[in-house]
C-alpha atoms as a PDB file:
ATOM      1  CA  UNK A   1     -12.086 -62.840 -87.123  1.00  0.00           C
ATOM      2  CA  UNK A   2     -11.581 -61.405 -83.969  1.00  0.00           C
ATOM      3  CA  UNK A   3     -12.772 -62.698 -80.442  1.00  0.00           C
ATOM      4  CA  UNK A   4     -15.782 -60.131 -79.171  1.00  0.00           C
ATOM      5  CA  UNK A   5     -17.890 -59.365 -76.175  1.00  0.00           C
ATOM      6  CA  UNK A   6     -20.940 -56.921 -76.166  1.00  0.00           C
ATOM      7  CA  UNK A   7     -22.842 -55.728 -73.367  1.00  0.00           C
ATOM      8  CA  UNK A   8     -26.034 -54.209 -73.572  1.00  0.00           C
ATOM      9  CA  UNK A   9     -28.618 -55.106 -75.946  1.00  0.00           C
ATOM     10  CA  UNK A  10     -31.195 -52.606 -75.803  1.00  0.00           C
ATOM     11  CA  UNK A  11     -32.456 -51.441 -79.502  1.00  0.00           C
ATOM     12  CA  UNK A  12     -29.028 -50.657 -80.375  1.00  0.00           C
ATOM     13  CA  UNK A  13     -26.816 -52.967 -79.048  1.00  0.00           C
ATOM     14  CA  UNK A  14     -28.938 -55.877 -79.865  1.00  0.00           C
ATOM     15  CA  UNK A  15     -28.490 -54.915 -83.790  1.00  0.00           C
ATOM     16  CA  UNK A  16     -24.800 -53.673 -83.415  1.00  0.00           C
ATOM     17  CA  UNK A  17     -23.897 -57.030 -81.721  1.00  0.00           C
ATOM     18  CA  UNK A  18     -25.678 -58.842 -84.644  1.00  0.00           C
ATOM     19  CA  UNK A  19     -23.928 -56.976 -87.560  1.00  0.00           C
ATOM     20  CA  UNK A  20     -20.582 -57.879 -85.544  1.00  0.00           C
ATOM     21  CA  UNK A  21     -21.354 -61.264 -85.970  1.00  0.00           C
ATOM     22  CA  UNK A  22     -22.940 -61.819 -89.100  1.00  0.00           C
ATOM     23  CA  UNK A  23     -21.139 -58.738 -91.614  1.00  0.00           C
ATOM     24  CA  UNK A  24     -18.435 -59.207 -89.322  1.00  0.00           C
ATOM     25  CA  UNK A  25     -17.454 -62.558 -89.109  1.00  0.00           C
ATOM     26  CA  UNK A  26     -16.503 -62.274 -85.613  1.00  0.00           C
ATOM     27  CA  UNK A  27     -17.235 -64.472 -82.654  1.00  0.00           C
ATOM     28  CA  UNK A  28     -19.100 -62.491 -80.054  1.00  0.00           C
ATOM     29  CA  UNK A  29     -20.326 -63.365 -76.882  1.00  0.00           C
ATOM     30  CA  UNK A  30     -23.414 -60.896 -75.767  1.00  0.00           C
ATOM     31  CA  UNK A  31     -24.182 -60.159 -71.855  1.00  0.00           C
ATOM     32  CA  UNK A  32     -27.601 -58.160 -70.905  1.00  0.00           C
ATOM     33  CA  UNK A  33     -28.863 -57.006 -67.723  1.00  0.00           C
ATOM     34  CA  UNK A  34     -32.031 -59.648 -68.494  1.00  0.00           C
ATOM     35  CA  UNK A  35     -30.248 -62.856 -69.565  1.00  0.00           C
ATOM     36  CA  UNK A  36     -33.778 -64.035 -71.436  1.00  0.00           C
ATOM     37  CA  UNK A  37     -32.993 -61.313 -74.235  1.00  0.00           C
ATOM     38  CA  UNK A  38     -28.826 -61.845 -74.148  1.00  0.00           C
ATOM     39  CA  UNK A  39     -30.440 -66.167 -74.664  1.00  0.00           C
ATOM     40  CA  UNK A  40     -32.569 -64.811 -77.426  1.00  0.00           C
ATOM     41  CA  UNK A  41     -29.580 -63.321 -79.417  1.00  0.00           C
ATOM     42  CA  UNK A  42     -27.169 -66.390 -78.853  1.00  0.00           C
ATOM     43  CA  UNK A  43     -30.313 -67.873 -80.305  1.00  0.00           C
ATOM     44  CA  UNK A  44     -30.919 -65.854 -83.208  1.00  0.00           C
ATOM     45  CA  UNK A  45     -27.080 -65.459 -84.390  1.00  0.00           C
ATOM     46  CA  UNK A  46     -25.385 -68.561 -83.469  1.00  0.00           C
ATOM     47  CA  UNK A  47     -23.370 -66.517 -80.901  1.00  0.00           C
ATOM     48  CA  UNK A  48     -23.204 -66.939 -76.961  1.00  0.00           C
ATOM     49  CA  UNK A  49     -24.385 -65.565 -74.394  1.00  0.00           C
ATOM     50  CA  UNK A  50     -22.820 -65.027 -70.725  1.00  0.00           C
ATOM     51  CA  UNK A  51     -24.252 -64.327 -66.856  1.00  0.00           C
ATOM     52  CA  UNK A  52     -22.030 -61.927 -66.645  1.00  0.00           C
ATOM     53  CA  UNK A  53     -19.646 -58.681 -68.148  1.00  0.00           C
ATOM     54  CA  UNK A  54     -16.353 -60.125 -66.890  1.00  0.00           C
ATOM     55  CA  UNK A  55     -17.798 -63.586 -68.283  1.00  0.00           C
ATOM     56  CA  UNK A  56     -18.660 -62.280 -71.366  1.00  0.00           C
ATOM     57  CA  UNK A  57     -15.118 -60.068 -71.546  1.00  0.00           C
ATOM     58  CA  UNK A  58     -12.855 -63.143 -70.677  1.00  0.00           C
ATOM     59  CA  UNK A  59     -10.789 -63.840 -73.552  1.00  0.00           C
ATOM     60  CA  UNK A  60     -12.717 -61.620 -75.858  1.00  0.00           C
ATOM     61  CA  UNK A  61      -9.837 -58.841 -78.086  1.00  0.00           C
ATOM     62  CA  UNK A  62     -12.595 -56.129 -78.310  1.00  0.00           C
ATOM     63  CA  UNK A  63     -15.093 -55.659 -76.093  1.00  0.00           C
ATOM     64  CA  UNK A  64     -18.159 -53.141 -76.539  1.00  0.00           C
ATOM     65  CA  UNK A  65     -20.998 -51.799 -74.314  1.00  0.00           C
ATOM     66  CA  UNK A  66     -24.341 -50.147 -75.006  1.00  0.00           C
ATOM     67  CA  UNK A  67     -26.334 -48.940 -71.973  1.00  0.00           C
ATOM     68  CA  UNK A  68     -28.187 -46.519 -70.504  1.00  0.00           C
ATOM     69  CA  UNK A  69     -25.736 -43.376 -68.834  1.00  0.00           C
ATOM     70  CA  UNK A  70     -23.084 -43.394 -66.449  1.00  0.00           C
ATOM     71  CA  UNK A  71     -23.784 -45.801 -63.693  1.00  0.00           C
ATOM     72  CA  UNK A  72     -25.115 -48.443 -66.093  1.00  0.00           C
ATOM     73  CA  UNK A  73     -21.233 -48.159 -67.876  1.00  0.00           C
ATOM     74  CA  UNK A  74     -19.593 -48.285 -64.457  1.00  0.00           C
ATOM     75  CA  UNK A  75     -21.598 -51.720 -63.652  1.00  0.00           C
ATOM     76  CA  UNK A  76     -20.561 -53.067 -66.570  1.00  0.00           C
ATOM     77  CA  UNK A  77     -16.845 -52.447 -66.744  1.00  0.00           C
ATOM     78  CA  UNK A  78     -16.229 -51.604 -62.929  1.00  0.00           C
ATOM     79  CA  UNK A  79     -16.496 -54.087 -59.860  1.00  0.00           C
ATOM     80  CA  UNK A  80     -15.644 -58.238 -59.615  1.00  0.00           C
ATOM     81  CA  UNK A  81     -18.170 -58.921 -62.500  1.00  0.00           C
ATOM     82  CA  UNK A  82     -17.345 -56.066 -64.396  1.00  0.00           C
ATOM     83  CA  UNK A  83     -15.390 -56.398 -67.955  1.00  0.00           C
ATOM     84  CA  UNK A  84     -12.448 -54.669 -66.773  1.00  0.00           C
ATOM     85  CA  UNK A  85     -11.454 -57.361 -64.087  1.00  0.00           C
ATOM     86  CA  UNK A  86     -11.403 -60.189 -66.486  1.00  0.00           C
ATOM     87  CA  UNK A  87     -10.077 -58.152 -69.767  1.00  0.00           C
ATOM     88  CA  UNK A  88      -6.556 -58.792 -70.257  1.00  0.00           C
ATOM     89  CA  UNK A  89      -3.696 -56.615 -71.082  1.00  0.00           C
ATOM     90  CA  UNK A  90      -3.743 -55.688 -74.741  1.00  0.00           C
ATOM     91  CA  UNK A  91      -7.612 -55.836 -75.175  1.00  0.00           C
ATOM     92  CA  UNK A  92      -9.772 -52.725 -75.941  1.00  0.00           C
ATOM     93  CA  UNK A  93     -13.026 -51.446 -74.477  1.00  0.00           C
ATOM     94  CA  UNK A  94     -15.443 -49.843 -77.230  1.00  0.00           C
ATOM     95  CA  UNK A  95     -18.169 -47.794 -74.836  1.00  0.00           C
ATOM     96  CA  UNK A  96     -20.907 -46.912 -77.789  1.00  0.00           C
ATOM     97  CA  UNK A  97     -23.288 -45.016 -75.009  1.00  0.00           C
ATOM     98  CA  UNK A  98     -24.369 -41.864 -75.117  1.00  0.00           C
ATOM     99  CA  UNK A  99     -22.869 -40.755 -72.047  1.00  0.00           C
ATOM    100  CA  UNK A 100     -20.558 -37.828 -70.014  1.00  0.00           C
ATOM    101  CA  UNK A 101     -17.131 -36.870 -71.327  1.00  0.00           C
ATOM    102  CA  UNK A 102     -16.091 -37.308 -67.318  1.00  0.00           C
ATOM    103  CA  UNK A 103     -16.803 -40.887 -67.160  1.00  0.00           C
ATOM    104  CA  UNK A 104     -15.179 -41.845 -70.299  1.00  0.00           C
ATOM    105  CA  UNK A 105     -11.774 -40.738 -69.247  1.00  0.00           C
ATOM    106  CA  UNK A 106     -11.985 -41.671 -65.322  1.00  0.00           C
ATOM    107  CA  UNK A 107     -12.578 -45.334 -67.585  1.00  0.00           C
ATOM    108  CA  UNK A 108     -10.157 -44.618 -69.941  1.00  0.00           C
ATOM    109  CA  UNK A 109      -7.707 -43.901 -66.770  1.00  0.00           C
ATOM    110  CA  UNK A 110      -8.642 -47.166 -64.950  1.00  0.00           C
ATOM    111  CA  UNK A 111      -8.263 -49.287 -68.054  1.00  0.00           C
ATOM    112  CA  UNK A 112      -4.965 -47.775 -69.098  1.00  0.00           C
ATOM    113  CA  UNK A 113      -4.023 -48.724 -65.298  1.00  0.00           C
ATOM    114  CA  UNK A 114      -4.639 -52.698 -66.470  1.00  0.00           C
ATOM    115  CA  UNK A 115      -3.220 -52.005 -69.597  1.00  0.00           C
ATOM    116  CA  UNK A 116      -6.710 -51.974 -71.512  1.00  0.00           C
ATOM    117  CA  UNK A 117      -6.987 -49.512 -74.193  1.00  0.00           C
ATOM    118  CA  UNK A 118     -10.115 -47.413 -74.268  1.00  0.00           C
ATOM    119  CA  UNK A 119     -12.623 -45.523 -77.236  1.00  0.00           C
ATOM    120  CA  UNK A 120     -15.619 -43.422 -76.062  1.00  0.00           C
ATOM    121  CA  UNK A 121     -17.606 -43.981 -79.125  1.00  0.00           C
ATOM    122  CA  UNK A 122     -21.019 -42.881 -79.178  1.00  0.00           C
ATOM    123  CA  UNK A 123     -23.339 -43.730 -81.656  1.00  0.00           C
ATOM    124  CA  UNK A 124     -25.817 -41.218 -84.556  1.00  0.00           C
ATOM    125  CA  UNK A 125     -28.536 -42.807 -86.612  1.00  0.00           C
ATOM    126  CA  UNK A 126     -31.146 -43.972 -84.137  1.00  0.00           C
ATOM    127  CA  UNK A 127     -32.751 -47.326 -84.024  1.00  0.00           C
ATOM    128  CA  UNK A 128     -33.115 -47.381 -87.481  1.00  0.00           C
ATOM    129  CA  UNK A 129     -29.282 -46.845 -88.264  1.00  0.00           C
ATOM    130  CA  UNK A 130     -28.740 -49.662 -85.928  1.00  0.00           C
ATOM    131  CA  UNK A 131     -30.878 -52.373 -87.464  1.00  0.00           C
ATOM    132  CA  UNK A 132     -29.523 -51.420 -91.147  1.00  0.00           C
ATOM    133  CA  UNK A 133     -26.195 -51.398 -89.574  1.00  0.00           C
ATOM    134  CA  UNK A 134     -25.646 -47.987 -91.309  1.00  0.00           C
ATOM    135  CA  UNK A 135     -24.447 -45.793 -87.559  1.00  0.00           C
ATOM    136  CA  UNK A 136     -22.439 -43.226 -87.443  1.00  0.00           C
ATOM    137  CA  UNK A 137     -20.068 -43.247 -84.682  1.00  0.00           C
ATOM    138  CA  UNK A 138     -18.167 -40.370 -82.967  1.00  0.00           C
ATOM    139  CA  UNK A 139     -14.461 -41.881 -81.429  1.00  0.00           C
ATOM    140  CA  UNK A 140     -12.296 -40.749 -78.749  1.00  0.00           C
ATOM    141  CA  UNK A 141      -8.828 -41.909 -77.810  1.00  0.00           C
ATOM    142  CA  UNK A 142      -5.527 -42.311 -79.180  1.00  0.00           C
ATOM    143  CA  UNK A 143      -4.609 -42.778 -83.098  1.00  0.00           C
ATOM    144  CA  UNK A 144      -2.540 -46.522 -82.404  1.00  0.00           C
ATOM    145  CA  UNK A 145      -6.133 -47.939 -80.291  1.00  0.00           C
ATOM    146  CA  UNK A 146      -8.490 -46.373 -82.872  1.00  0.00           C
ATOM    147  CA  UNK A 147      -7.069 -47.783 -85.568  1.00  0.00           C
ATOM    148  CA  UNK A 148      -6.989 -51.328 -84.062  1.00  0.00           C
ATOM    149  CA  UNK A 149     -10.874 -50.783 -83.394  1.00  0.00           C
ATOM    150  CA  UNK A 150     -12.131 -49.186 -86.383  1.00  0.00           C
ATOM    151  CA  UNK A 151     -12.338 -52.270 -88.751  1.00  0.00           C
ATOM    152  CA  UNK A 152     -14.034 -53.991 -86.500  1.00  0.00           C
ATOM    153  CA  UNK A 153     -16.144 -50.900 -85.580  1.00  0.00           C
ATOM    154  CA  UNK A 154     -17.341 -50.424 -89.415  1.00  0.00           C
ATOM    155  CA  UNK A 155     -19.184 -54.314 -89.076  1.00  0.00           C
ATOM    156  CA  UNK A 156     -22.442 -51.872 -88.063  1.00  0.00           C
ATOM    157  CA  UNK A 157     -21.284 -48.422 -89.319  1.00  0.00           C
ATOM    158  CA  UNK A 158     -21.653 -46.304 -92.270  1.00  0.00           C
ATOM    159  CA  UNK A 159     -19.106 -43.525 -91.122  1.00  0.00           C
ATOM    160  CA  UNK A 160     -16.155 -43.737 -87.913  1.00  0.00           C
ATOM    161  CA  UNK A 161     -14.249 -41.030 -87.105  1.00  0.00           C
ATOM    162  CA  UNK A 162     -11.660 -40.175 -84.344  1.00  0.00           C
ATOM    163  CA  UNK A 163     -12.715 -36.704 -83.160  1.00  0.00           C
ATOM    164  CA  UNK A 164      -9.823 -36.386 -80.702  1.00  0.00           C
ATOM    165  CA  UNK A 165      -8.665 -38.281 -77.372  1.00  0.00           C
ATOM    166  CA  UNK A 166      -9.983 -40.185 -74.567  1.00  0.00           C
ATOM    167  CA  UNK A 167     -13.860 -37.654 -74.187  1.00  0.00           C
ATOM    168  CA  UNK A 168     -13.928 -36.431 -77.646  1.00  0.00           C
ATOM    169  CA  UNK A 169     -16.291 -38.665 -79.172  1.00  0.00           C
ATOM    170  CA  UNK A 170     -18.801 -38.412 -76.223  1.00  0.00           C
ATOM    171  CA  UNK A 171     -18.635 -34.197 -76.828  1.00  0.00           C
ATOM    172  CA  UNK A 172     -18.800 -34.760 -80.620  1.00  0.00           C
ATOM    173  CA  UNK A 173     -22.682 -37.010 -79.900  1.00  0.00           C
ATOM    174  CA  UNK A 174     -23.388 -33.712 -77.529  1.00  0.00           C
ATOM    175  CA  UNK A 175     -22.764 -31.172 -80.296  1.00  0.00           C
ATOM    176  CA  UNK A 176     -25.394 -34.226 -82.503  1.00  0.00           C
ATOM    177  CA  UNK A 177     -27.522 -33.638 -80.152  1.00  0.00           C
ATOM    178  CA  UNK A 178     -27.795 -29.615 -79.764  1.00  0.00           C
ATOM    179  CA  UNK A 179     -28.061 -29.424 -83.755  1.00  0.00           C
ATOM    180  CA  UNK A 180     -30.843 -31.820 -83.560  1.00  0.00           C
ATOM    181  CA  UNK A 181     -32.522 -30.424 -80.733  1.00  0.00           C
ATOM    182  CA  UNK A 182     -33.090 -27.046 -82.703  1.00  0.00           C
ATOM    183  CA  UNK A 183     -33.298 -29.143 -86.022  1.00  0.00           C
ATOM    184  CA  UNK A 184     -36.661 -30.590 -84.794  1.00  0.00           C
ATOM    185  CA  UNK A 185     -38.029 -27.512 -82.266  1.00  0.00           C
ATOM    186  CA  UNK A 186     -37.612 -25.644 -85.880  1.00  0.00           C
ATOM    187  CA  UNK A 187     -39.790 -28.190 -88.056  1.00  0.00           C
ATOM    188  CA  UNK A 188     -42.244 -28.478 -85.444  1.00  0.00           C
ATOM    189  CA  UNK A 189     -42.566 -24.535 -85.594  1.00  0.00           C
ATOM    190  CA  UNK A 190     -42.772 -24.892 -89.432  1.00  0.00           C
ATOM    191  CA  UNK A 191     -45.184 -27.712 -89.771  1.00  0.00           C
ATOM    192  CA  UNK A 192     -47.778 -25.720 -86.986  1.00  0.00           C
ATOM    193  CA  UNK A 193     -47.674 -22.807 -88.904  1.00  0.00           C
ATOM    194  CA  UNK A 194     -47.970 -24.610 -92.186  1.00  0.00           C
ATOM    195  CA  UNK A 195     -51.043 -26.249 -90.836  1.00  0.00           C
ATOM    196  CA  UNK A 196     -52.184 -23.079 -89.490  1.00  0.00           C
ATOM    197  CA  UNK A 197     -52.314 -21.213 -92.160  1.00  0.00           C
ATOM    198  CA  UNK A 198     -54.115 -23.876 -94.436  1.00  0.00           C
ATOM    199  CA  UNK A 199     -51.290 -25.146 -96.517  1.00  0.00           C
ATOM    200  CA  UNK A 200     -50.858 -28.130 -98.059  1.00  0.00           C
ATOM    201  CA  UNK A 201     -47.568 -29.824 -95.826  1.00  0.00           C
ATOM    202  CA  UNK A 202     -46.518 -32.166 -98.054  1.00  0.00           C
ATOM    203  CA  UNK A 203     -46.414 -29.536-101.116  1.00  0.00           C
ATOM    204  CA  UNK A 204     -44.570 -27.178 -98.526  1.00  0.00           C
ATOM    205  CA  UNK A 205     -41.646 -29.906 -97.442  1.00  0.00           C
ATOM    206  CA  UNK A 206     -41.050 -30.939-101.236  1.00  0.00           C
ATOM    207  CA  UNK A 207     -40.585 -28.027-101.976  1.00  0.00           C
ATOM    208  CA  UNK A 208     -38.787 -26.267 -99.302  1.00  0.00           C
ATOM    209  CA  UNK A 209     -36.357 -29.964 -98.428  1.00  0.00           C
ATOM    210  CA  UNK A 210     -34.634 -29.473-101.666  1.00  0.00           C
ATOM    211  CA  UNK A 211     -33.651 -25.891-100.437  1.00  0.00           C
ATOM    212  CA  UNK A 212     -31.481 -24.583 -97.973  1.00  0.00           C
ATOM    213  CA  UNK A 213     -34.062 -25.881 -94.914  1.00  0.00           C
ATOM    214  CA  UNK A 214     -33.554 -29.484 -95.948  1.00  0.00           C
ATOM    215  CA  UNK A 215     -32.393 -32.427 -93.151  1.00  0.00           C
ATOM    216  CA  UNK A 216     -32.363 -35.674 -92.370  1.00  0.00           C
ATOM    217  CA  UNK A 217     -35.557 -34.901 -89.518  1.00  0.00           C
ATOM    218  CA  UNK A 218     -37.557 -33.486 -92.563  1.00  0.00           C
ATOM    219  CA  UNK A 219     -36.985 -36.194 -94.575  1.00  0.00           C
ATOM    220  CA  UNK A 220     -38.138 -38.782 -92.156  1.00  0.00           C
ATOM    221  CA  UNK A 221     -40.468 -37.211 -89.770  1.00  0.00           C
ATOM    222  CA  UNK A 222     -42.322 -34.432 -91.606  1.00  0.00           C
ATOM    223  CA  UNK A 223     -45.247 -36.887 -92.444  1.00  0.00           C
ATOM    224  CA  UNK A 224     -45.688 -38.840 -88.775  1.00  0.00           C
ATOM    225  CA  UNK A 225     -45.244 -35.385 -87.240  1.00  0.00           C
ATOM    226  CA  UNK A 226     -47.945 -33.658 -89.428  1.00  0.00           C
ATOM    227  CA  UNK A 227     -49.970 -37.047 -88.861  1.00  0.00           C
ATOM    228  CA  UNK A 228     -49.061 -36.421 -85.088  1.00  0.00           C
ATOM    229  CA  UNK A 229     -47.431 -40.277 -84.451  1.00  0.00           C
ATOM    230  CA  UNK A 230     -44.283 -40.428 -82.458  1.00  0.00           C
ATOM    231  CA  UNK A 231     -43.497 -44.070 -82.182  1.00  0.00           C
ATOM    232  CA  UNK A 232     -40.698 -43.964 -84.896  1.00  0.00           C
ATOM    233  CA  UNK A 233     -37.285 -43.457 -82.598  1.00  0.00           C
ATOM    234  CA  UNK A 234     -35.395 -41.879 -79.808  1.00  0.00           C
ATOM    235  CA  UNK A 235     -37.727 -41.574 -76.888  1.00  0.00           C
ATOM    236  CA  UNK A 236     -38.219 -38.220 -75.337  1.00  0.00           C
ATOM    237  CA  UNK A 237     -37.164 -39.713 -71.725  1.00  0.00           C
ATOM    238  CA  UNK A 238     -33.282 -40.758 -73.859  1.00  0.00           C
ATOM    239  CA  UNK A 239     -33.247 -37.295 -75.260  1.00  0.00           C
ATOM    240  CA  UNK A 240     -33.494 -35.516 -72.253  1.00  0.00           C
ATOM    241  CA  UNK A 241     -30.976 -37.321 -70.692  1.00  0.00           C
ATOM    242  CA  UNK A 242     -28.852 -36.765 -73.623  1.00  0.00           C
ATOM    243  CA  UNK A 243     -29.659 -32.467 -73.490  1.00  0.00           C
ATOM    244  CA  UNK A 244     -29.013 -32.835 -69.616  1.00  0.00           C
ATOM    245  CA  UNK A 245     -25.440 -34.109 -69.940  1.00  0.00           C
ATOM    246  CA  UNK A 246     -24.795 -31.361 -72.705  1.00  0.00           C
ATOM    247  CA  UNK A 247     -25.881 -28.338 -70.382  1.00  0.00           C
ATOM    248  CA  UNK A 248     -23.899 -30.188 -67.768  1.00  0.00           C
ATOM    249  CA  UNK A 249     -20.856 -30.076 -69.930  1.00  0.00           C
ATOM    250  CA  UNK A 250     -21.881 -26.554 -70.876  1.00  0.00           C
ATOM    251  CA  UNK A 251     -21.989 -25.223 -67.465  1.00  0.00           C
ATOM    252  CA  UNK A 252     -18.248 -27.059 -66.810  1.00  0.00           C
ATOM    253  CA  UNK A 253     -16.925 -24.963 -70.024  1.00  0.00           C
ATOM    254  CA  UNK A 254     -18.998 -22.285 -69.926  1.00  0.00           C
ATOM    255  CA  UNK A 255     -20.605 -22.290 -73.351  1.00  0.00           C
ATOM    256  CA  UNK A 256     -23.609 -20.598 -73.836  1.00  0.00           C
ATOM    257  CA  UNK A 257     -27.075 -23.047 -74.587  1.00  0.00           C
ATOM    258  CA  UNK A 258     -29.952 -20.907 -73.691  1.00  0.00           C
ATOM    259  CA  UNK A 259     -31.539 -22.746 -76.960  1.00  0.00           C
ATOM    260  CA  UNK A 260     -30.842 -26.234 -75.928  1.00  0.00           C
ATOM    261  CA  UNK A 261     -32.033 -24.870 -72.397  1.00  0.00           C
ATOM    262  CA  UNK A 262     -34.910 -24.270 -73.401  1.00  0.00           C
ATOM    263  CA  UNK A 263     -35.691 -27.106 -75.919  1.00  0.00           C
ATOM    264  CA  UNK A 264     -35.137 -29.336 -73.469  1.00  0.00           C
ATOM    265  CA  UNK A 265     -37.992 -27.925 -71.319  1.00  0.00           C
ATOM    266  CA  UNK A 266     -40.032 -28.081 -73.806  1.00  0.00           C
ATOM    267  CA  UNK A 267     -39.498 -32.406 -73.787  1.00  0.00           C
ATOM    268  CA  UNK A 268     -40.302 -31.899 -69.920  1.00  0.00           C
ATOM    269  CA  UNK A 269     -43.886 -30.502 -71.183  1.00  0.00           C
ATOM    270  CA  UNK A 270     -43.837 -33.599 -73.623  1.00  0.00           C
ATOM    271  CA  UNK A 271     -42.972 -35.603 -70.716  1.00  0.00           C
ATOM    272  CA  UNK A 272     -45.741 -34.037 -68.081  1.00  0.00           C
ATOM    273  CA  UNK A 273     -48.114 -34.780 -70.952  1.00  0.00           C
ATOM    274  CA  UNK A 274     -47.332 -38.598 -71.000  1.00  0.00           C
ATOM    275  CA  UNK A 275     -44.464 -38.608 -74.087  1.00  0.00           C
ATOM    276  CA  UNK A 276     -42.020 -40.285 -72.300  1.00  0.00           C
ATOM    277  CA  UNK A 277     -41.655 -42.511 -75.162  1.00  0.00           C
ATOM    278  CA  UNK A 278     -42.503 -41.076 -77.793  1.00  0.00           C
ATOM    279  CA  UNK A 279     -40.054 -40.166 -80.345  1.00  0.00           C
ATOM    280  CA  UNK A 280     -38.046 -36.660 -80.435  1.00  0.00           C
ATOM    281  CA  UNK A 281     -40.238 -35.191 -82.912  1.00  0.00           C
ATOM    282  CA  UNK A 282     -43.295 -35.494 -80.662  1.00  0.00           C
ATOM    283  CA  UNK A 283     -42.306 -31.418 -79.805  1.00  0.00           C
ATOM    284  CA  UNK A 284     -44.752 -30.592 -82.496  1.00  0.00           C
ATOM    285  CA  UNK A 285     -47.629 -31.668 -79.945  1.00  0.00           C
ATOM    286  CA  UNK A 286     -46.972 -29.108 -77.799  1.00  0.00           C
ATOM    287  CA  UNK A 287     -48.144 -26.529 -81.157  1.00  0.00           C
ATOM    288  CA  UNK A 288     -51.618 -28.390 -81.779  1.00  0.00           C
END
C-alpha cells in the first residue's frame, strides 16, 4: 500500500482515483478545484479529501493529476499550494492529462530540480475505460521512475507502456488522437452514404466490422451515430483541444496533418452548431 494524492476529479480522475483506492489498496487523498465533489469521493471511498494540491501531496509517495490542459497542470503542481512545494524528495508526479509535450518536460525539469521524479502519462479509453478501470495509458520518462509507478499505475489500467522519456507519452495520446480523428470522419462518411443509398446499417457494420474496416469507434458508436445521439463520451469542445495541441506540435516538427487540419474544422462546424458536448462521433451530423 502506498501513500497517494490525486488531483482532479473530472470524469476521469474521479474513477481513476477510486480504482487506486479500492483495486489498489492504497491510501489516497483526492483534491478538486470544487471541494463539494473532492467531499463526495472521500465520502464514497473511505478516502480523504484536502483544500489544497500541496495539502493533498504532503506525505503522499505518488502523486497523480487529471485536468483540463496546460495552465490547469501548472496550478496544480506550480506555486505555494501547488504539489510540487510540499512533495518531498524521492516522490513521483503521475500527470494523466491530455496535454503539450512542452509542459511536461519544463515539469519534468522543475521537479527533477526538487528531486521529484516525473511521468507524462496520458490516458486512452474515454469515460467509459475510466469507470471500468480498463485505460490505457501512454508513459514518458525514465526506465528506474516508470517502473516504480507502473504497479501502482495498473490499479485503473488495462495496458501501460513507456513510449520513451520525459514528452513521449503526451506525443504517443497525440498520434491516439490523429488515428481517431480520421477513424470517426471515415465512419461518419460510411454511415451517410449507407443511409443514403437505402441500406440497411446494421447489416452493413456486421458485416463489414469483421473485415479489414473494423475498430473500436464502429463497434461502439455505429448505432448512436446512425440513431444520431452523441451523449456517449469525449466532448467535441476536449477533442478540439486535443487536435489543437497536435497541429501545434506538428507545426514545431514539421509533420504534415492537412487531414487532422481539416477534421478538426469540421468539430468547429459541430461546435457553431451547438455540439460542444456532444461526443466525437457527433461529425456524422454535419452529413444529415
Amino acid at each position: 500500500m502506498a501513500k497517494v494524492a490525486f488531483l482532479g476529479l473530472g470524469v476521469m480522475g474521479y474513477p481513476m482515483a477510486g480504482y487506486l483506492k479500492t483495486k489498489g489498496g492504497h491510501d489516497v487523498t483526492v483534491y478538486n478545484r470544487t471541494a463539494a465533489k473532492a467531499e463526495k469521493w472521500a465520502a464514497e471511498f473511505s478516502g480523504k479529501s484536502a483544500a489544497t494540491p500541496a495539502e493533498a501531496a504532503r506525505g503522499a509517495e505518488f502523486v497523480f493529476s487529471c485536468v483540463g490542459n496546460d495552465d490547469d497542470l501548472r496550478s496544480v503542481a506550480l506555486g505555494a499550494d501547488g504539489a510540487f512545494s510540499s512533495m518531498a524528495s524521492g516522490s513521483i508526479f503521475i500527470d494523466n492529462t491530455t496535454a503539450s509535450a512542452e509542459v511536461a518536460r519544463e515539469l519534468a525539469a522543475l521537479a527533477s530540480d526538487k528531486g521529484i521524479g516525473f511521468i507524462d502519462a496520458p490516458v486512452s479509453g474515454g469515460q467509459a475505460g475510466a469507470e471500468n478501470g480498463v485505460l490505457t495509458v501512454m508513459c514518458g520518462g525514465d526506465q528506474a521512475t516508470y517502473d516504480k509507478a507502473k504497479p501502482v499505475i495498473d490499479a485503473y489500467a488495462r495496458m501501460v507502456g513507456l513510449m520513451g522519456p520525459v514528452g513521449s507519452g503526451q506525443l504517443t495520446k497525440m498520434i491516439n488522437q490523429i488515428c481517431i480523428a480520421g477513424l470517426v470522419q471515415g465512419l461518419s462518411e460510411g454511415i451517410a452514404f449507407g443511409q443514403r443509398a437505402g441500406l440497411d446499417i446494421e447489416k452493413v457494420v456486421d458485416v463489414i466490422s469483421k473485415g479489414a474496416a473494423g475498430s473500436w469507434q464502429m463497434e461502439n458508436r455505429w448505432k448512436t451515430m446512425r440513431d444520431g445521439k452523441f451523449d456517449f463520451g469525449f466532448a467535441v469542445d476536449w477533442m478540439r483541444k486535443d487536435l489543437g495541441i497536435c497541429l501545434e506540435e506538428a507545426d514545431r516538427n514539421g509533420a504534415q496533418l492537412p487531414v487532422t487540419a481539416l477534421i478538426d474544422q469540421f468539430y468547429k462546424d459541430v461546435q457553431g452548431k451547438g455540439g460542444k458536448r456532444w461526443d466525437t462521433s457527433s461529425l456524422i451530423s454535419r452529413l444529415s
